[in-house]
Every structure is written in structure tokens, then in C-alpha cells.
N, C-alpha and C. Protein backbone atom coordinates (compact mmCIF):
# COMPACT_ATOMS: atom_id res chain seq x y z
N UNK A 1 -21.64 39.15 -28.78
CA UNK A 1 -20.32 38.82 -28.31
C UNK A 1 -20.37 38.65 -26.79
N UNK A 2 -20.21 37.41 -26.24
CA UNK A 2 -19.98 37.33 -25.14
C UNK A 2 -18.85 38.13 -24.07
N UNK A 3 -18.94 38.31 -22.89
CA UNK A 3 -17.97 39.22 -22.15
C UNK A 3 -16.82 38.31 -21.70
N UNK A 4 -15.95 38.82 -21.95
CA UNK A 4 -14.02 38.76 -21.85
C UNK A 4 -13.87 37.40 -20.28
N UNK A 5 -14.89 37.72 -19.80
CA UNK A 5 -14.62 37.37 -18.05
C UNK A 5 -15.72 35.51 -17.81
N UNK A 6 -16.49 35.85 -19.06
CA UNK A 6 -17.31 34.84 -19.00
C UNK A 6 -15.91 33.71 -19.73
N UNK A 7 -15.43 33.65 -21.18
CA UNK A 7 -14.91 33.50 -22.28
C UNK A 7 -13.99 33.04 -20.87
N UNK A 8 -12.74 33.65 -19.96
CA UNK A 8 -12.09 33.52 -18.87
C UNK A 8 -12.27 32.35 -18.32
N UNK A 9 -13.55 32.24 -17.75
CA UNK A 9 -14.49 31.31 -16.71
C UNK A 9 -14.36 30.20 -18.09
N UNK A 10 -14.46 30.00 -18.44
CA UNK A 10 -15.03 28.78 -18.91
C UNK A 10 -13.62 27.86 -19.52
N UNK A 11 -12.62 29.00 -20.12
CA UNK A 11 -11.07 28.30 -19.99
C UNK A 11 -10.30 27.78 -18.90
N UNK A 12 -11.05 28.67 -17.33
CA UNK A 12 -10.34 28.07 -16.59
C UNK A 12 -11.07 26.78 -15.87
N UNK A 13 -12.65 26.49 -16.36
CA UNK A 13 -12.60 25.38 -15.81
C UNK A 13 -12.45 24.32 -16.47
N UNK A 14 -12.15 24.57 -18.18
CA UNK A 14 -11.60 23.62 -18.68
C UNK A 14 -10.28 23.13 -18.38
N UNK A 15 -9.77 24.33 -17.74
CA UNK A 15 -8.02 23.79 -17.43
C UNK A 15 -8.23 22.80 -15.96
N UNK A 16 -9.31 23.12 -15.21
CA UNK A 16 -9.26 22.54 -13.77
C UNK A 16 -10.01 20.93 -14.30
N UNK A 17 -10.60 20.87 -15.26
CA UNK A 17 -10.98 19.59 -15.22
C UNK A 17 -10.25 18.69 -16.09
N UNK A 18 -9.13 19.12 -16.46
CA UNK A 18 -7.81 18.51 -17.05
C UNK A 18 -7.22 17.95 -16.66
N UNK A 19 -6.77 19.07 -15.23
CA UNK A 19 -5.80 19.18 -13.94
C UNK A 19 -6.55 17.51 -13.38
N UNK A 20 -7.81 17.40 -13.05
CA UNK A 20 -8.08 17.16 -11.85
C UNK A 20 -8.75 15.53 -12.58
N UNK A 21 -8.64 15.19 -13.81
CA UNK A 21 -9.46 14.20 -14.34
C UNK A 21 -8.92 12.72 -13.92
N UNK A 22 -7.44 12.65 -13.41
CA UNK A 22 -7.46 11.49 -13.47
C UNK A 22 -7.63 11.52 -11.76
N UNK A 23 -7.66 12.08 -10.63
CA UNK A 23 -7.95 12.34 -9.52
C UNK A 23 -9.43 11.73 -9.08
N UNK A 24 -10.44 12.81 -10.08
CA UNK A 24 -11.41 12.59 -9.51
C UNK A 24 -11.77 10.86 -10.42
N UNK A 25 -11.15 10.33 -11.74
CA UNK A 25 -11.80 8.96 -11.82
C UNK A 25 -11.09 7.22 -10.76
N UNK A 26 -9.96 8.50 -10.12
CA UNK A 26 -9.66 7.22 -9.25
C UNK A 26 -10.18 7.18 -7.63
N UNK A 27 -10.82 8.66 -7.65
CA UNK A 27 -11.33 8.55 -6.49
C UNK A 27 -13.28 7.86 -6.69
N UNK A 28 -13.12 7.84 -7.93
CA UNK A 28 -14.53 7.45 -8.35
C UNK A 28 -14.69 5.74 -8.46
N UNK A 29 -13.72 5.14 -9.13
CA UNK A 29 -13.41 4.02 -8.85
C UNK A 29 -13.31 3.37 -7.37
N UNK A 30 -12.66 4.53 -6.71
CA UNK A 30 -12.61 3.61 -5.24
C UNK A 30 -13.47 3.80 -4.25
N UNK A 31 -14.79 4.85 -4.94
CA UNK A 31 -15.83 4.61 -3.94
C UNK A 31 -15.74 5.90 -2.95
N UNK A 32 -15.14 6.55 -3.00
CA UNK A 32 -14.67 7.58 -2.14
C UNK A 32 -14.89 9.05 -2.64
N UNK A 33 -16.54 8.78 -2.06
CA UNK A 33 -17.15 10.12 -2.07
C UNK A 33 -17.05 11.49 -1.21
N UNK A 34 -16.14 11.12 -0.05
CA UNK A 34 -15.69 11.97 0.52
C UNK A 34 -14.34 12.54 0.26
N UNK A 35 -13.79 12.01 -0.28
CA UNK A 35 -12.46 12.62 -1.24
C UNK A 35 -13.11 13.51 -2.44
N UNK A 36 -13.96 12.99 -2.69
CA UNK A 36 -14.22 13.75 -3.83
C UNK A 36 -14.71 15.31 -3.94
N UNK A 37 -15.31 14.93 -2.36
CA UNK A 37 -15.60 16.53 -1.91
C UNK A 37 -15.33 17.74 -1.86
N UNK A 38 -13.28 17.17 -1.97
CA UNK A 38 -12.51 17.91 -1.50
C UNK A 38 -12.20 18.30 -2.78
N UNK A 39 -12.10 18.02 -4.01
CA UNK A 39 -11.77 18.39 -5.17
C UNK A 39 -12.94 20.27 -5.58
N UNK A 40 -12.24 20.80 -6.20
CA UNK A 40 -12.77 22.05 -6.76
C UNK A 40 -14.02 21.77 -7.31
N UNK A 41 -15.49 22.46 -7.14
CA UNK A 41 -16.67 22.37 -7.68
C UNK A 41 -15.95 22.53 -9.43
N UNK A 42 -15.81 23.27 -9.76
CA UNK A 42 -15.79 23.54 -11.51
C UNK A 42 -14.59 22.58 -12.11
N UNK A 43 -14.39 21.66 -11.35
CA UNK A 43 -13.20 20.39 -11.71
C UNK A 43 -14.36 19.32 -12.39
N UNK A 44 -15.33 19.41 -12.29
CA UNK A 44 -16.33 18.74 -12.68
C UNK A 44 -16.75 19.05 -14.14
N UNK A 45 -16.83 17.77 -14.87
CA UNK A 45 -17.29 18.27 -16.40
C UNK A 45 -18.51 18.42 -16.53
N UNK A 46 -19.17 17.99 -15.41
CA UNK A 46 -20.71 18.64 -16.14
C UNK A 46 -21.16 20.31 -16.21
N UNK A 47 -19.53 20.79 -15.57
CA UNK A 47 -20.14 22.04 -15.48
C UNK A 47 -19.49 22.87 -16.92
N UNK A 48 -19.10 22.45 -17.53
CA UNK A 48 -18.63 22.71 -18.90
C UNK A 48 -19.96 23.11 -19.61
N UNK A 49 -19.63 24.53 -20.41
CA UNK A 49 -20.69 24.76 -21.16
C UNK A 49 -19.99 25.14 -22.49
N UNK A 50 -20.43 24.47 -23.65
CA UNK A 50 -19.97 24.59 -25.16
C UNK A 50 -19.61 26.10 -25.15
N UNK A 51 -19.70 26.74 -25.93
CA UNK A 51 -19.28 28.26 -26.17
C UNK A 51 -18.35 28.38 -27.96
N UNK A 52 -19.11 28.94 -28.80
CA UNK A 52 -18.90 29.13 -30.20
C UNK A 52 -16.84 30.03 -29.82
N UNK A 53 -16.38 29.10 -30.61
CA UNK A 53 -14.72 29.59 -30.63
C UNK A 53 -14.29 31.13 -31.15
N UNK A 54 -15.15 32.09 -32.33
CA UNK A 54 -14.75 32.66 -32.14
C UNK A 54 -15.67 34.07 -31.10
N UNK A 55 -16.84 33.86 -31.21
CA UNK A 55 -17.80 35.10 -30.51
C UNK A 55 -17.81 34.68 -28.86
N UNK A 56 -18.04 33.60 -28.70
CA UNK A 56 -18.42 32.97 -26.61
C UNK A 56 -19.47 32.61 -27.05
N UNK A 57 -20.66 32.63 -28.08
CA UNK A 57 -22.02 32.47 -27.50
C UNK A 57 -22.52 31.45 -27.41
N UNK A 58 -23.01 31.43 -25.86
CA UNK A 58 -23.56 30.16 -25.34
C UNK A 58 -24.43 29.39 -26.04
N UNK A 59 -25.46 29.43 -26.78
CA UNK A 59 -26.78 29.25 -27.44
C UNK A 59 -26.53 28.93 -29.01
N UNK A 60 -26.95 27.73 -29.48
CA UNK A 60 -27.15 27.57 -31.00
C UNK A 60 -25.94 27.06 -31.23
N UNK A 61 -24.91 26.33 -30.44
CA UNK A 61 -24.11 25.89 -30.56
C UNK A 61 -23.67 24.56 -31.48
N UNK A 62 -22.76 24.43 -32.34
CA UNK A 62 -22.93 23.52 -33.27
C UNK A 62 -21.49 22.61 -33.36
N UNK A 63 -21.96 21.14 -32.62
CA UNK A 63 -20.23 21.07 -31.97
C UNK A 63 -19.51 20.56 -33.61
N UNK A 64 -19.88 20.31 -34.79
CA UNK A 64 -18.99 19.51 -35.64
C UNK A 64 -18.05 20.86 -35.70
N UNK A 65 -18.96 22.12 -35.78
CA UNK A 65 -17.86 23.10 -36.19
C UNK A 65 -17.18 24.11 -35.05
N UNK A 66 -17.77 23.62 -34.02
CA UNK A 66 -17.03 24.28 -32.43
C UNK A 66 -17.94 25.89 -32.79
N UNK A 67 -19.19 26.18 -33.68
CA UNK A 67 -19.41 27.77 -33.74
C UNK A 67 -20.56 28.11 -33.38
N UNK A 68 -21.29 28.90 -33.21
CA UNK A 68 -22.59 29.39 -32.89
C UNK A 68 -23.63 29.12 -34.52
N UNK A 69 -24.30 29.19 -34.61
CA UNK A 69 -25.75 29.25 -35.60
C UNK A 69 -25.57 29.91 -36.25
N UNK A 70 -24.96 31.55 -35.48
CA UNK A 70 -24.80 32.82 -36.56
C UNK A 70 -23.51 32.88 -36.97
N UNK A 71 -22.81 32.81 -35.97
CA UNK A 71 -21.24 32.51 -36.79
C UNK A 71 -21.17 31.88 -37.84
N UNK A 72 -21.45 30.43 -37.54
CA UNK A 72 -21.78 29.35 -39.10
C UNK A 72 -22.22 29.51 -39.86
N UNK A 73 -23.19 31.01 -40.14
CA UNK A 73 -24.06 31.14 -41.26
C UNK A 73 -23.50 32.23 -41.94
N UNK A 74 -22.96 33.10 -41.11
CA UNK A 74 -22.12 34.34 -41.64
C UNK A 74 -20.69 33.77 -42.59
N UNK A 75 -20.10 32.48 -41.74
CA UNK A 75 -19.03 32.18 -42.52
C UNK A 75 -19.16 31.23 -43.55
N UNK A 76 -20.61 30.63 -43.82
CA UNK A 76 -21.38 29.72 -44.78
C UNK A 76 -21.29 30.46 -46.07
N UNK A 77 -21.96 31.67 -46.26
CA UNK A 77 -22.88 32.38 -46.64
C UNK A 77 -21.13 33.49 -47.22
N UNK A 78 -19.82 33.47 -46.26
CA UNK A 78 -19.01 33.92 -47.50
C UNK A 78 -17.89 33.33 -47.87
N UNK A 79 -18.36 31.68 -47.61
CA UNK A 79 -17.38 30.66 -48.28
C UNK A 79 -15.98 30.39 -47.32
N UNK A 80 -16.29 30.49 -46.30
CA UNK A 80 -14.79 30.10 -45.58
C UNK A 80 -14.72 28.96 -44.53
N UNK A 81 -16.15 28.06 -44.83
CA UNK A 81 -16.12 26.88 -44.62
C UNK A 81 -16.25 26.19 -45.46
N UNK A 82 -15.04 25.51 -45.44
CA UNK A 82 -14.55 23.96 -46.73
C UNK A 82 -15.92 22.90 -46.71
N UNK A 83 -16.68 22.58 -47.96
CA UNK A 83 -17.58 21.87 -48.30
C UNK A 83 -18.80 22.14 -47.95
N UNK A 84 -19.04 23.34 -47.48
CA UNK A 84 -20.56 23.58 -47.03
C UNK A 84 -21.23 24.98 -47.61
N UNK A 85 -22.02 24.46 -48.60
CA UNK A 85 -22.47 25.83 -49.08
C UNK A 85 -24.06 25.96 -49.10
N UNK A 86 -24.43 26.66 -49.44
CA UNK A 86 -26.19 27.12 -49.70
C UNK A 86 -26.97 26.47 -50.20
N UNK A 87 -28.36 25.59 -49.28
CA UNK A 87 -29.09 24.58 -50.35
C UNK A 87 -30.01 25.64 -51.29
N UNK A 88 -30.64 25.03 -52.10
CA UNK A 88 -31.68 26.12 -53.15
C UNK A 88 -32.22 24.91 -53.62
N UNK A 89 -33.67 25.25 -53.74
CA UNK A 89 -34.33 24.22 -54.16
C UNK A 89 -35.86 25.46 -54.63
């Protein structure tokens, strides 16, 4: 389980690159890299990191279902994902 403060961090720079998206693509359009300066570092989407919806964990991330590897397998494994069940061969 990821920590409360990380889970924090990562909502609020999804909210700043919301805030700030049509800003920074018109300052991107007009060439104006020094405006852009001025915008918040974490307004930037590359700094977005996936994170499984219900645990935080960074790693093994699986975007069709927004969950971690282990999350997805725990909730595989007791049927509370619609159409996906156990191969056996």
C-alpha cells in the first residue's frame, strides 16, 4: 500500500496539469519558451506517474483496468472483474 502523501502528490499534479493544459499548449504553439518557464514544474504531463486506483502502487501497472498486477489478480481470482477469469490448460 502506497503512503497517503504520495497517493496526495500525484492527485495534485493531476489537478495542476488540468488547470494549466490549455496555457501551456498555447504557449507551445506560439513558440514561447520563456513563458513556459513560468508555469509550475508538475503542470507538466510527463511528470504523471500511473498508480493502481485502489492500493497507489507504482509498479505492474495495468492501464485497461487502472490496477496493479496484484490487485488484478486478487480481484481475478475472486470474480469481481466482469469477463476475465482463469486460463487452464
Amino acid at each position: 500500500m502506497a503512503k497517503e502523501s504520495m497517493k496526495a502528490r500525484e492527485v495534485k499534479r493531476q489537478k495542476l496539469v488540468a488547470k494549466f493544459a490549455a496555457k501551456r499548449k498555447e504557449l507551445k504553439e506560439a513558440g514561447d519558451y520563456v513563458g513556459l518557464q513560468s508555469i509550475p514544474k508538475n503542470a507538466s504531463p510527463v511528470r504523471l506517474h500511473n498508480r493502481c486506483k485502489l492500493t497507489g502502487r507504482p509498479k505492474g501497472y495495468m492501464r485497461t483496468f487502472g490496477l496493479s498486477r496484484v490487485t488484478f489478480r486478487e480481484m481475478a481470482n475472486q470474480g469481481l472483474i466482469p469477463g476475465v477469469r482463469k486460463a487452464s490448460w
